[in-house]
C-alpha atoms as a PDB file:
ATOM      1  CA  UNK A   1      -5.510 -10.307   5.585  1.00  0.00           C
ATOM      2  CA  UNK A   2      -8.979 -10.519   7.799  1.00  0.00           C
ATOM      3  CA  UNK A   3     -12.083 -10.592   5.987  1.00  0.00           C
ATOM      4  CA  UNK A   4     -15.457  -9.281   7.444  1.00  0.00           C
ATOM      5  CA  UNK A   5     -18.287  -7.782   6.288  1.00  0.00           C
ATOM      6  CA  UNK A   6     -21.014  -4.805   7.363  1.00  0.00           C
ATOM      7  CA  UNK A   7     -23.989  -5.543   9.100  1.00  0.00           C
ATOM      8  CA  UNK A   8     -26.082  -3.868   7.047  1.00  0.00           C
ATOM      9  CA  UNK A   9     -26.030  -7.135   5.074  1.00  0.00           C
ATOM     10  CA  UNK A  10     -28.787  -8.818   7.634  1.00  0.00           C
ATOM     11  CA  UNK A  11     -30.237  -6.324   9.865  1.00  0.00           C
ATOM     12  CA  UNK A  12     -30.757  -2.414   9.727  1.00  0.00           C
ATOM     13  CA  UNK A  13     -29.936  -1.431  13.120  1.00  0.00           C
ATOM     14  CA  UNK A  14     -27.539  -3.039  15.520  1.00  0.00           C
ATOM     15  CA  UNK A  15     -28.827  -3.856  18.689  1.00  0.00           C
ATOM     16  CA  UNK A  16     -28.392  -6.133  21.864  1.00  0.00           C
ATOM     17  CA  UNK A  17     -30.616  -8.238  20.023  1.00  0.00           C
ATOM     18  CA  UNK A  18     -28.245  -9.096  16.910  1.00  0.00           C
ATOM     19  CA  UNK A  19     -25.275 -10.324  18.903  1.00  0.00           C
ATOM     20  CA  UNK A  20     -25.707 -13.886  17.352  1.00  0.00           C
ATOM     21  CA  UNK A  21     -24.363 -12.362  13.794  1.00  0.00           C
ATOM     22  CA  UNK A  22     -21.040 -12.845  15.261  1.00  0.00           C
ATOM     23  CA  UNK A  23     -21.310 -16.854  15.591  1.00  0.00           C
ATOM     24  CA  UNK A  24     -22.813 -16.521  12.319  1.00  0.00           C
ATOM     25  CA  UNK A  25     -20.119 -14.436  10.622  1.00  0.00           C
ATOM     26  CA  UNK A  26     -17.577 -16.762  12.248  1.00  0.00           C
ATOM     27  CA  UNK A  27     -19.392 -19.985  10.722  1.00  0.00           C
ATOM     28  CA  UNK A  28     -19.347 -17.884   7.083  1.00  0.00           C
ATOM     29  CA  UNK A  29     -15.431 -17.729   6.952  1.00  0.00           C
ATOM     30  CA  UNK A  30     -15.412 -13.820   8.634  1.00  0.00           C
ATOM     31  CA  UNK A  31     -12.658 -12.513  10.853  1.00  0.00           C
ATOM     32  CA  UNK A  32     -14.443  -8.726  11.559  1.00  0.00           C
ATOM     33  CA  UNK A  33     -17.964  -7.030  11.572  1.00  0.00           C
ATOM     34  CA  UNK A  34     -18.431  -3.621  10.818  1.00  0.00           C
ATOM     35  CA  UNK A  35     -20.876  -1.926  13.193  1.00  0.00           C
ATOM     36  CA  UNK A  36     -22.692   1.165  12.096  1.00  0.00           C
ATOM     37  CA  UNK A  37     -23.522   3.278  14.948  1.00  0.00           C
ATOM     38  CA  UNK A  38     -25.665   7.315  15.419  1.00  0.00           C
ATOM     39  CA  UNK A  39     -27.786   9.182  17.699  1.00  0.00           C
ATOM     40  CA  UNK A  40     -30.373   6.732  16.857  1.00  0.00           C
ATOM     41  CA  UNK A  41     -28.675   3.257  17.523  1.00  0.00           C
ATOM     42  CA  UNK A  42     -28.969   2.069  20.961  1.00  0.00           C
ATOM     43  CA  UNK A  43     -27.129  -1.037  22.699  1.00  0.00           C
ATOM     44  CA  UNK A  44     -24.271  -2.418  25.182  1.00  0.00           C
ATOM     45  CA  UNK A  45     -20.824  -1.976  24.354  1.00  0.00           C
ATOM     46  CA  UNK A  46     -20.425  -4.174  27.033  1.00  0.00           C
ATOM     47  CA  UNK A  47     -22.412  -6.925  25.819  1.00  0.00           C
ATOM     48  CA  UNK A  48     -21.320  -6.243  22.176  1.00  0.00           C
ATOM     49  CA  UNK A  49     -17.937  -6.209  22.980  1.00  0.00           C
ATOM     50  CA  UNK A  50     -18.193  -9.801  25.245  1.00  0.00           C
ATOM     51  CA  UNK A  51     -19.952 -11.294  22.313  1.00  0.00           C
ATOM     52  CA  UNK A  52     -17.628 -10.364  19.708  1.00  0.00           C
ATOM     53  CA  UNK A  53     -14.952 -11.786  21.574  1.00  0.00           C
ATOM     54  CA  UNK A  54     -16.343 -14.910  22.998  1.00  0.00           C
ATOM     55  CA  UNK A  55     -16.704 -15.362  19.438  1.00  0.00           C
ATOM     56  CA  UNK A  56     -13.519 -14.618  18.429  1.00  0.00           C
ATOM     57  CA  UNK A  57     -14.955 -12.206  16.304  1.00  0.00           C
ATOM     58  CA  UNK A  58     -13.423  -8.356  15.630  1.00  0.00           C
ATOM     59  CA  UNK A  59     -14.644  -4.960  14.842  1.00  0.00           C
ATOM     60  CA  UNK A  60     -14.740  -2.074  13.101  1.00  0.00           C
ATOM     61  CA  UNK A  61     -17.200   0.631  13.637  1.00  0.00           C
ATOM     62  CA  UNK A  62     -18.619   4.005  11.090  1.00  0.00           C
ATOM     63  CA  UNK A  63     -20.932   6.234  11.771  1.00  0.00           C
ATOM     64  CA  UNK A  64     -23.563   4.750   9.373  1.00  0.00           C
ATOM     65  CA  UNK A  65     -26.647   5.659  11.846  1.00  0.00           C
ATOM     66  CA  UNK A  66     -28.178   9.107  12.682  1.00  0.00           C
ATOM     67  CA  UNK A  67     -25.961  12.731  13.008  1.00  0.00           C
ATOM     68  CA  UNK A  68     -26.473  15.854  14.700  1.00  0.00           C
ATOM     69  CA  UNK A  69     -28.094  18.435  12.513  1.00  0.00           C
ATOM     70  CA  UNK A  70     -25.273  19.982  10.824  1.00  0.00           C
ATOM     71  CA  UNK A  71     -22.174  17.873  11.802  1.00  0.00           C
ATOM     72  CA  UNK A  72     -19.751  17.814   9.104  1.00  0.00           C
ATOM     73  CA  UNK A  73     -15.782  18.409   9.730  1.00  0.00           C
ATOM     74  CA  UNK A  74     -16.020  20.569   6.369  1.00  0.00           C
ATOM     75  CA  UNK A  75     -18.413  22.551   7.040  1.00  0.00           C
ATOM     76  CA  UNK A  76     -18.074  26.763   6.383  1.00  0.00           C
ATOM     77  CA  UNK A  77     -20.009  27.343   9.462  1.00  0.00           C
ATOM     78  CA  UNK A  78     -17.138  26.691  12.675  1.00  0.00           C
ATOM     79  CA  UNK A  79     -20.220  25.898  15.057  1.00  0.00           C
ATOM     80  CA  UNK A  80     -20.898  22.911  12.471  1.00  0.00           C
ATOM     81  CA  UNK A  81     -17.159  21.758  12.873  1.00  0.00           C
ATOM     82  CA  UNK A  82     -17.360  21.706  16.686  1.00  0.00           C
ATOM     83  CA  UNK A  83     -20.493  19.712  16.394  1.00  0.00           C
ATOM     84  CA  UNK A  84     -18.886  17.202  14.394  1.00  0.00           C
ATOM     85  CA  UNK A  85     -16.019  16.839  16.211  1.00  0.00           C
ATOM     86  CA  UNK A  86     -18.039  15.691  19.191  1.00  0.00           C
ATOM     87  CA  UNK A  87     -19.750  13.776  17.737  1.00  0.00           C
ATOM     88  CA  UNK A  88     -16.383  11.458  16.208  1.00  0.00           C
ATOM     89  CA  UNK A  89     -15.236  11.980  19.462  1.00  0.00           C
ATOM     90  CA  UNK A  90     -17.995  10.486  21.124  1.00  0.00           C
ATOM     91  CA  UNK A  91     -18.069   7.298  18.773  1.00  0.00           C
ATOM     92  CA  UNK A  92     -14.000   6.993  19.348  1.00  0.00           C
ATOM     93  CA  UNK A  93     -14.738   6.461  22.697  1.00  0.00           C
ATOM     94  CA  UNK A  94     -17.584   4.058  21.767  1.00  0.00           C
ATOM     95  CA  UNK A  95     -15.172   2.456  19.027  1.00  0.00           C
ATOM     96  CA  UNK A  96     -12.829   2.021  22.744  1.00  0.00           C
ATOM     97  CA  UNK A  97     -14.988   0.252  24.584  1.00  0.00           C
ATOM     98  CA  UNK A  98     -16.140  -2.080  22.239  1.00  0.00           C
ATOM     99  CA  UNK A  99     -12.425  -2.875  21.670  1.00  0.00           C
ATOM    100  CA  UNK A 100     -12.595  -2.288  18.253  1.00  0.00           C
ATOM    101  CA  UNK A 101      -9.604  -1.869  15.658  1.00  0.00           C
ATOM    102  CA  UNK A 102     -10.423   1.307  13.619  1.00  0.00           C
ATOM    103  CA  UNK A 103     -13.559   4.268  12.914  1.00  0.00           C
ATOM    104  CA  UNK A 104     -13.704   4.281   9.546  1.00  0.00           C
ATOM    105  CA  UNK A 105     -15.642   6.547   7.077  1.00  0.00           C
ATOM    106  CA  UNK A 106     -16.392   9.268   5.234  1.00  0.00           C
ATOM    107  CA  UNK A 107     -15.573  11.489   8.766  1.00  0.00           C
ATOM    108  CA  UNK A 108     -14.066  14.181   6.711  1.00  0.00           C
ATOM    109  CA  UNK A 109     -17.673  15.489   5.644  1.00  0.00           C
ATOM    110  CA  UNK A 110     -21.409  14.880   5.694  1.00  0.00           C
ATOM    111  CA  UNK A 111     -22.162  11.550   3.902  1.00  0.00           C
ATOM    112  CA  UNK A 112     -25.167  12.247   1.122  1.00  0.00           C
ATOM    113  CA  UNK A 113     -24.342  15.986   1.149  1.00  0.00           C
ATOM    114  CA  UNK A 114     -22.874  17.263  -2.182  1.00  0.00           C
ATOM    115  CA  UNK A 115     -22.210  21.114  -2.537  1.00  0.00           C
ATOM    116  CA  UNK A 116     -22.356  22.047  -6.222  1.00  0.00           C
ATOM    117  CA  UNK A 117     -19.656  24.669  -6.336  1.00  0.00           C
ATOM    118  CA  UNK A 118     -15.836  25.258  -6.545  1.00  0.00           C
ATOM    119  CA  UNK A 119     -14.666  24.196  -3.147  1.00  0.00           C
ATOM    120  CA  UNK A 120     -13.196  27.237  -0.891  1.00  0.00           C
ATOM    121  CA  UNK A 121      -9.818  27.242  -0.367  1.00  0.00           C
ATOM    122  CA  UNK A 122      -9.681  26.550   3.222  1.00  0.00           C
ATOM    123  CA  UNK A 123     -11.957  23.862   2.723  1.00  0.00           C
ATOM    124  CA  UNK A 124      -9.292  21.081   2.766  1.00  0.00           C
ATOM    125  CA  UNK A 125      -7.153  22.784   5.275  1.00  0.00           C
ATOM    126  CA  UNK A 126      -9.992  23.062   7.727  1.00  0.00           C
ATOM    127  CA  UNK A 127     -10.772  19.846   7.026  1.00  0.00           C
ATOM    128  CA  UNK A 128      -7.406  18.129   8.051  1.00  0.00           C
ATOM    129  CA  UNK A 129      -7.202  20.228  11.218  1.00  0.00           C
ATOM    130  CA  UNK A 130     -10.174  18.514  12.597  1.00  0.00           C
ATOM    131  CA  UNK A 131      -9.136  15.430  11.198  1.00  0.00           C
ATOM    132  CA  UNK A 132      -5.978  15.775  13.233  1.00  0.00           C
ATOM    133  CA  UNK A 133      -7.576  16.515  16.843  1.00  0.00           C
ATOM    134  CA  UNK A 134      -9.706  13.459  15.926  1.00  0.00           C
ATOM    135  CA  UNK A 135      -6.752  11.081  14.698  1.00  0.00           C
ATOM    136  CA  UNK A 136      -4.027  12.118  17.871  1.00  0.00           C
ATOM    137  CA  UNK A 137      -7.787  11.481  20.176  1.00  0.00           C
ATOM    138  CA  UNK A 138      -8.144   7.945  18.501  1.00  0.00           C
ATOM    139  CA  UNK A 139      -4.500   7.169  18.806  1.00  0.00           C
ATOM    140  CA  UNK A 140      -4.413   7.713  22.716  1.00  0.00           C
ATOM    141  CA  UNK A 141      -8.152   5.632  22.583  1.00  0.00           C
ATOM    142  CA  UNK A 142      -5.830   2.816  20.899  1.00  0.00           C
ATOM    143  CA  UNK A 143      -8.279   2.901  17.771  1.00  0.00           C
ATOM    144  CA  UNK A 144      -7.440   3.769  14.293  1.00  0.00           C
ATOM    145  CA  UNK A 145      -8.958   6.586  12.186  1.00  0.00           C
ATOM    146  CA  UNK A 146      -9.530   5.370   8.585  1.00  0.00           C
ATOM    147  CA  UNK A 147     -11.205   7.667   5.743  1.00  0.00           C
ATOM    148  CA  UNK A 148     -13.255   6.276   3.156  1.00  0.00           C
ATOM    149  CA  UNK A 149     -13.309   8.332  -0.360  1.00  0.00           C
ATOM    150  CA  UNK A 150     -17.212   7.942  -1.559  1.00  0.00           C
ATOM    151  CA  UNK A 151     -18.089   8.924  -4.852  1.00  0.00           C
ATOM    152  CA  UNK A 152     -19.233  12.344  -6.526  1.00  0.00           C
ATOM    153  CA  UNK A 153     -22.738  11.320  -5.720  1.00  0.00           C
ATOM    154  CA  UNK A 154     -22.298  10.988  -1.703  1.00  0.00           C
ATOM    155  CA  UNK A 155     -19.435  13.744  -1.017  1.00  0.00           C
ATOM    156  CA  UNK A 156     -17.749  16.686  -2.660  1.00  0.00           C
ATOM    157  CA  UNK A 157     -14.982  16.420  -0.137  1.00  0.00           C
ATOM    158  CA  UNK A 158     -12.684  13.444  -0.948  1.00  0.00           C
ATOM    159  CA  UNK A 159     -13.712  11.347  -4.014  1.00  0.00           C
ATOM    160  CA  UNK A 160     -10.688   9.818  -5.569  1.00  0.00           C
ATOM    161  CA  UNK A 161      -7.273   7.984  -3.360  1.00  0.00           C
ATOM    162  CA  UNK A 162      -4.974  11.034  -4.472  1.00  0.00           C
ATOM    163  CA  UNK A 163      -7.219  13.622  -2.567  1.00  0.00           C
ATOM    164  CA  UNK A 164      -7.417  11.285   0.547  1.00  0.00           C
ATOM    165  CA  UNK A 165      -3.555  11.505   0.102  1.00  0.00           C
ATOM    166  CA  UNK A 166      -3.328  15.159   0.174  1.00  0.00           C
ATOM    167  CA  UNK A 167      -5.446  14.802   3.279  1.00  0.00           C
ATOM    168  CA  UNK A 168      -3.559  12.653   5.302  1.00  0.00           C
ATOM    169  CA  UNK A 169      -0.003  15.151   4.222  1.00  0.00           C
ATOM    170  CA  UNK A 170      -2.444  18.138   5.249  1.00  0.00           C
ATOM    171  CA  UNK A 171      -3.912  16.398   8.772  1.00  0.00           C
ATOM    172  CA  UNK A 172       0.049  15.441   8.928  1.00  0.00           C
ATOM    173  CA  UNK A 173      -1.196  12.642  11.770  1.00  0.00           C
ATOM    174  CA  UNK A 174       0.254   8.821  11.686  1.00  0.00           C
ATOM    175  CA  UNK A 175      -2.855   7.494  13.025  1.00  0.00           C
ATOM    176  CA  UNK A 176      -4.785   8.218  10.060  1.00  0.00           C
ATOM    177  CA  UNK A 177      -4.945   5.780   7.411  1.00  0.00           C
ATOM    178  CA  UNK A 178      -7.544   4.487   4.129  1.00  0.00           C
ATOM    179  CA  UNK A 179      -9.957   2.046   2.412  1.00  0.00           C
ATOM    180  CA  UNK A 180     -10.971   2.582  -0.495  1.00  0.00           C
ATOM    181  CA  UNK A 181     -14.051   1.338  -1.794  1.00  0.00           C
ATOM    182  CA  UNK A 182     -14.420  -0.224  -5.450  1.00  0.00           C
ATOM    183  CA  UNK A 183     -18.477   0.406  -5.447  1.00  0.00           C
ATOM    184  CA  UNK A 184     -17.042   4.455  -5.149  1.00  0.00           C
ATOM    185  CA  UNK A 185     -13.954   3.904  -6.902  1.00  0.00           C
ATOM    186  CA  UNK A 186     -16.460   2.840 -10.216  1.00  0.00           C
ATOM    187  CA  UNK A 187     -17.506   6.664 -10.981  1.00  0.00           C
ATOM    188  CA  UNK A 188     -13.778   8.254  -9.659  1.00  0.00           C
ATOM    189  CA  UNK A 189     -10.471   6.304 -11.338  1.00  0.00           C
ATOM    190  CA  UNK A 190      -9.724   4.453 -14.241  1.00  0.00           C
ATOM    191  CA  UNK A 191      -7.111   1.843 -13.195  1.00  0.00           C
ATOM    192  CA  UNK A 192      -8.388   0.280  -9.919  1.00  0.00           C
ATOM    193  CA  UNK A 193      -4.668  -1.737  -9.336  1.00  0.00           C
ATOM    194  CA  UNK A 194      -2.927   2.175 -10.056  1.00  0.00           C
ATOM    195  CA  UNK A 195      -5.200   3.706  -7.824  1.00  0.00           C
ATOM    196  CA  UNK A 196      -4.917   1.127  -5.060  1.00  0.00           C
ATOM    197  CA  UNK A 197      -1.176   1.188  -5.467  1.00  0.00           C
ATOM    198  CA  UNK A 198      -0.898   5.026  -5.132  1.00  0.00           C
ATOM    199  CA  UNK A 199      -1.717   4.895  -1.481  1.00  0.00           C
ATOM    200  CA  UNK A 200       0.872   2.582  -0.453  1.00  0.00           C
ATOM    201  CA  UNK A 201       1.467   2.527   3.069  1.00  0.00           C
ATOM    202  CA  UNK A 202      -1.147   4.364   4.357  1.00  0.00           C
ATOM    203  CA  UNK A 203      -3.975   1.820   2.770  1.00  0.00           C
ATOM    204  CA  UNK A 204      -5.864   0.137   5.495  1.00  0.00           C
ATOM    205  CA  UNK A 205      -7.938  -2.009   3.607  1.00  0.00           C
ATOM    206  CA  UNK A 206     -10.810  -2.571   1.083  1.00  0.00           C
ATOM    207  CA  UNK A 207     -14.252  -2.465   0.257  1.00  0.00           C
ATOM    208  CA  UNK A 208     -15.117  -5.072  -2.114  1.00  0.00           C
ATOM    209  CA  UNK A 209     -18.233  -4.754  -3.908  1.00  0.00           C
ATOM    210  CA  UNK A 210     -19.578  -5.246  -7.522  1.00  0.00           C
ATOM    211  CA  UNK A 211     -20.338  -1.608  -9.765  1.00  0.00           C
ATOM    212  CA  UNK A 212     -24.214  -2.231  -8.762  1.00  0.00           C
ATOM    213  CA  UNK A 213     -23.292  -2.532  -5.265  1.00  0.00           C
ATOM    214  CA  UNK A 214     -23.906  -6.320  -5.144  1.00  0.00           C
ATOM    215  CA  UNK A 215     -21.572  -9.436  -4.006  1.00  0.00           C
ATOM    216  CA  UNK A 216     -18.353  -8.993  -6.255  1.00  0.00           C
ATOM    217  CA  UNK A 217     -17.762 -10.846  -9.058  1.00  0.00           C
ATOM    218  CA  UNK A 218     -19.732 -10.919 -12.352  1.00  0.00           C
ATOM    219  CA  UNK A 219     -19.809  -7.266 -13.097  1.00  0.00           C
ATOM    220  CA  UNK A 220     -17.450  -5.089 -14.085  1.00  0.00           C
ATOM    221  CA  UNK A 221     -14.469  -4.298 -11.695  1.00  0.00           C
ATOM    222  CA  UNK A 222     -11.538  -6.065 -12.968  1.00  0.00           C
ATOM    223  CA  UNK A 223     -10.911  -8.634  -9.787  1.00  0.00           C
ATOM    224  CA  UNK A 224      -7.695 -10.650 -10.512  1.00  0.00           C
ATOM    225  CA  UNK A 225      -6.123  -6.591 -11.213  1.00  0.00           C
ATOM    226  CA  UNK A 226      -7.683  -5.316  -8.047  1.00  0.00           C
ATOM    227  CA  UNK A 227      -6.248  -8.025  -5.571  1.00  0.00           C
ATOM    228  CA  UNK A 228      -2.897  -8.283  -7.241  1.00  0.00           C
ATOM    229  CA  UNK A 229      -3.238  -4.399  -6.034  1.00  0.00           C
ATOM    230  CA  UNK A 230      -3.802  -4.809  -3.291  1.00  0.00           C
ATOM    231  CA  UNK A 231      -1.202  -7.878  -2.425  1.00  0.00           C
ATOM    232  CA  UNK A 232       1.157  -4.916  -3.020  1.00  0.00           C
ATOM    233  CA  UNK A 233      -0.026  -2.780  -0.079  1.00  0.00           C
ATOM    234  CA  UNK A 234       0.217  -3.458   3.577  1.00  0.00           C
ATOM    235  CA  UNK A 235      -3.339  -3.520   3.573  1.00  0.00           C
ATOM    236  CA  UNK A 236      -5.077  -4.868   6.402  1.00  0.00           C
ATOM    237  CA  UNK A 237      -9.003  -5.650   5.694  1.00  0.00           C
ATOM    238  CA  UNK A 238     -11.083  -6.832   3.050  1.00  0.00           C
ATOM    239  CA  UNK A 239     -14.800  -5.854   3.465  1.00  0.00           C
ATOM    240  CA  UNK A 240     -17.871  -7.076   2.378  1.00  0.00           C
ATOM    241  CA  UNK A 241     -20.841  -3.822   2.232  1.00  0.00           C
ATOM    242  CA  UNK A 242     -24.209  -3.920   1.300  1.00  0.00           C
ATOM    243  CA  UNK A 243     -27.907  -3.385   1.838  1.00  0.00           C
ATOM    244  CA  UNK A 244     -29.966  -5.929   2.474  1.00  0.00           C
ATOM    245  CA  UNK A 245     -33.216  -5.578  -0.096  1.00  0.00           C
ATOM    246  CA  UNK A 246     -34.766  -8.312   1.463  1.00  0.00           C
ATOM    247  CA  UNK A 247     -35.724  -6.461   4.722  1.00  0.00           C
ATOM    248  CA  UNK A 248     -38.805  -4.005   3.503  1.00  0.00           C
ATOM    249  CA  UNK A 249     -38.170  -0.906   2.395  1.00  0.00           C
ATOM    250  CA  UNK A 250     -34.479  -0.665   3.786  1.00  0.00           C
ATOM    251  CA  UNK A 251     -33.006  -1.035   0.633  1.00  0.00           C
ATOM    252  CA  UNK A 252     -35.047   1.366  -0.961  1.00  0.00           C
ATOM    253  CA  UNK A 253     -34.113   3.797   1.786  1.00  0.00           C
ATOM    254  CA  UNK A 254     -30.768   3.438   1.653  1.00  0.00           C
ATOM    255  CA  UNK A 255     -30.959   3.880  -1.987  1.00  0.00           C
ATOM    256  CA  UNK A 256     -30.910   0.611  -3.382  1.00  0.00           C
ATOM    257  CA  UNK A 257     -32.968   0.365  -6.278  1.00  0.00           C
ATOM    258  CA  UNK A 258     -32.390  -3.287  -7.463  1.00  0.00           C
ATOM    259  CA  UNK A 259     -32.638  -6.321  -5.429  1.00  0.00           C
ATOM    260  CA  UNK A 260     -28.706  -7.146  -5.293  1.00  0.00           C
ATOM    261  CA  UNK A 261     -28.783  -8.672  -1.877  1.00  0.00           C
ATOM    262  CA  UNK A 262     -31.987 -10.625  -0.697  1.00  0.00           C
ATOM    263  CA  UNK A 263     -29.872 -12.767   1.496  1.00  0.00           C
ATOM    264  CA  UNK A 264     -26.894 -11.997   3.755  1.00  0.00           C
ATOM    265  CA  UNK A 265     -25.447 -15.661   4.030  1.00  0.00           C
ATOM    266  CA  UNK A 266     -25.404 -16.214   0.351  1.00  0.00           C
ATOM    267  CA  UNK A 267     -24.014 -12.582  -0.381  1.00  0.00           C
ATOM    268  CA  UNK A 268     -20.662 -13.262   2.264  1.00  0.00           C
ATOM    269  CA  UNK A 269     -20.330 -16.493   0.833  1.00  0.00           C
ATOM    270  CA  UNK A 270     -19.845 -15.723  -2.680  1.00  0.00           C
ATOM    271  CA  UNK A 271     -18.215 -12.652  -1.194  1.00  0.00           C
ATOM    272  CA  UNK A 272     -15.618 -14.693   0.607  1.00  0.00           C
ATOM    273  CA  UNK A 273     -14.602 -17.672  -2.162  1.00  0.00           C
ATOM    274  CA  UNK A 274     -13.608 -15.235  -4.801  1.00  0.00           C
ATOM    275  CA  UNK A 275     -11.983 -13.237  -2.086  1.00  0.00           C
ATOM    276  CA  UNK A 276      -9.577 -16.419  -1.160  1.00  0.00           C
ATOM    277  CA  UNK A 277      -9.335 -17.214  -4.647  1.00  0.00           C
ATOM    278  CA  UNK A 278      -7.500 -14.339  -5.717  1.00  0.00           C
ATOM    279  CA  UNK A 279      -5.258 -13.300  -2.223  1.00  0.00           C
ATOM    280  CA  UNK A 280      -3.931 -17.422  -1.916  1.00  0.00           C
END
C-alpha cells in the first residue's frame, strides 16, 4: 500500500517553485503527493511531472484551489452542471499530463456548500450522470476518478460510504472508485472498520487523520480497528491531509482553528510510523 501525503501540509499553493517537496517526501518515507489544483494555481505539468518522476515520486491530484462561480455536478440549475463538468474535465486532462494515478474529491458537489433542505429527487440521479461522462473521460485519459464523502459540515451530497455506494450503482461506471476520510468519517458512522469494510472493492484508499484534523494517533479514531479495515479491502493509498498553521493565516482560512500542524516534516513522520505499525 503507497503512502503520501497532501501538500497542503508545507505550502498553500503549488507552484514551479515547490518541486523540491518531492525529494523531500521521498526522504520522509512517501510514495505519492497529492496536488491541489483551480483557476487560481498556476505551474508546469511538464516540469511537475519530470520532477515527480526523477524523484520517483507519484501523484494524485483534487481540485482543492479556485472554481468557476457556480460549478457543482449537483447543482438544480443545468447551466451550473455544464460548468462543472468542464471544469473536471479540464483538470482530467491536467491529472494526464502530469501522469498522475487518480482525481480524487468531493467532484460530486461544491465543497463548503451545504443546502439545508430535503434533497430533490433527481438530485442523486443527476448527479451520477455527470459523474459518468466524467469517469468513461478519465478512463480513456488513463486516470482514475475517486470520490471523497466529506462531512455534513462541507457537503449535503455524499456524507457517509453507503451513499457513495449508491452513487457509484447510480453513475454505473468501473472507473469510479473511493477514499474515505476518517477526519469526515468522525461526524458520519459509528464503526470506522464496518464502514470501511462496506465498500469493499470499490475502496481506493484512505485519508488518515486525527478527529481535530491533526497527525493521527492520540485522539480518538480507533487505529488498530481502522487498519485491520482496511487490510480487508483492496485499497490502494493511505494519505496524510492537513493544513499547515504555521504558514500565516492559511490555517485560519482554511478553517483551522487550532494549531495541529506547525510543521510538515514532523506531521508525515508521526503520520508514517503509526501508519507501518499497524499495516506490517
Amino acid at each position: 500500500m503507497k503512502l503520501g501525503a497532501h501538500i497542503y501540509l508545507w505550502t498553500e499553493r503549488w507552484s514551479d517553485a515547490e518541486t523540491g517537496l518531492f525529494d523531500r517526501a521521498r526522504g520522509l518515507g512517501l510514495d505519492m503527493i497529492e496536488l491541489s489544483v483551480g483557476l487560481d494555481v498556476k505551474f508546469s505539468t511538464a516540469l511537475t511531472r519530470r520532477a515527480a518522476e526523477a524523484a520517483g515520486v507519484g501523484l494524485l491530484v483534487g481540485p482543492g484551489g479556485e472554481w468557476p462561480e457556480g460549478a457543482d455536478l449537483s447543482d438544480d440549475d443545468p447551466a451550473n452542471r455544464r460548468v462543472a463538468l468542464e471544469f473536471h474535465r479540464g483538470i482530467i486532462h491536467q491529472a494526464a499530463e502530469l501522469g498522475a494515478v487518480a482525481y480524487c474529491g468531493a467532484l460530486y458537489g461544491r465543497p463548503g456548500k451545504v443546502l439545508r433542505r430535503r434533497p430533490p429527487a433527481e438530485e442523486f440521479r443527476r448527479t451520477a450522470e455527470g459523474l459518468h461522462t466524467l469517469a468513461e473521460h478519465a478512463a480513456q485519459a488513463g486516470v482514475k476518478l475517486v470520490i471523497e464523502p466529506m462531512s455534513r459540515f462541507r457537503s449535503h451530497v455524499i456524507n457517509t460510504p453507503a451513499q457513495a455506494l449508491r452513487m457509484l450503482e447510480l453513475a454505473a461506471q468501473p472507473n469510479l472508485y473511493i477514499l474515505l476520510d476518517t477526519y469526515h468519517l468522525v461526524t458520519e458512522v459509528r464503526d470506522y472498520a464496518a464502514a470501511i469494510k462496506s465498500v469493499g472493492d470499490k475502496l481506493w484508499g484512505l485519508h488518515a487523520c486525527e478527529n481535530d484534523r491533526g497527525v493521527p494517533g492520540g485522539g480518538l479514531l480507533p487505529w488498530p480497528d481502522i487498519f485491520t479495515a482496511l487490510k480487508t479491502t483492496k485499497a490502494e493509498y493511505v494519505g496524510f491531509e492537513g493544513y499547515n498553521t504555521g504558514i500565516g493565516d492559511f490555517g485560519w482560512r482554511r478553517g483551522m482553528f487550532q494549531n495541529v500542524c506547525p510543521d510538515g516534516d514532523a506531521f508525515v513522520r508521526e503520520a508514517v510510523a503509526l501508519t507501518r505499525r499497524h499495516l506490517k
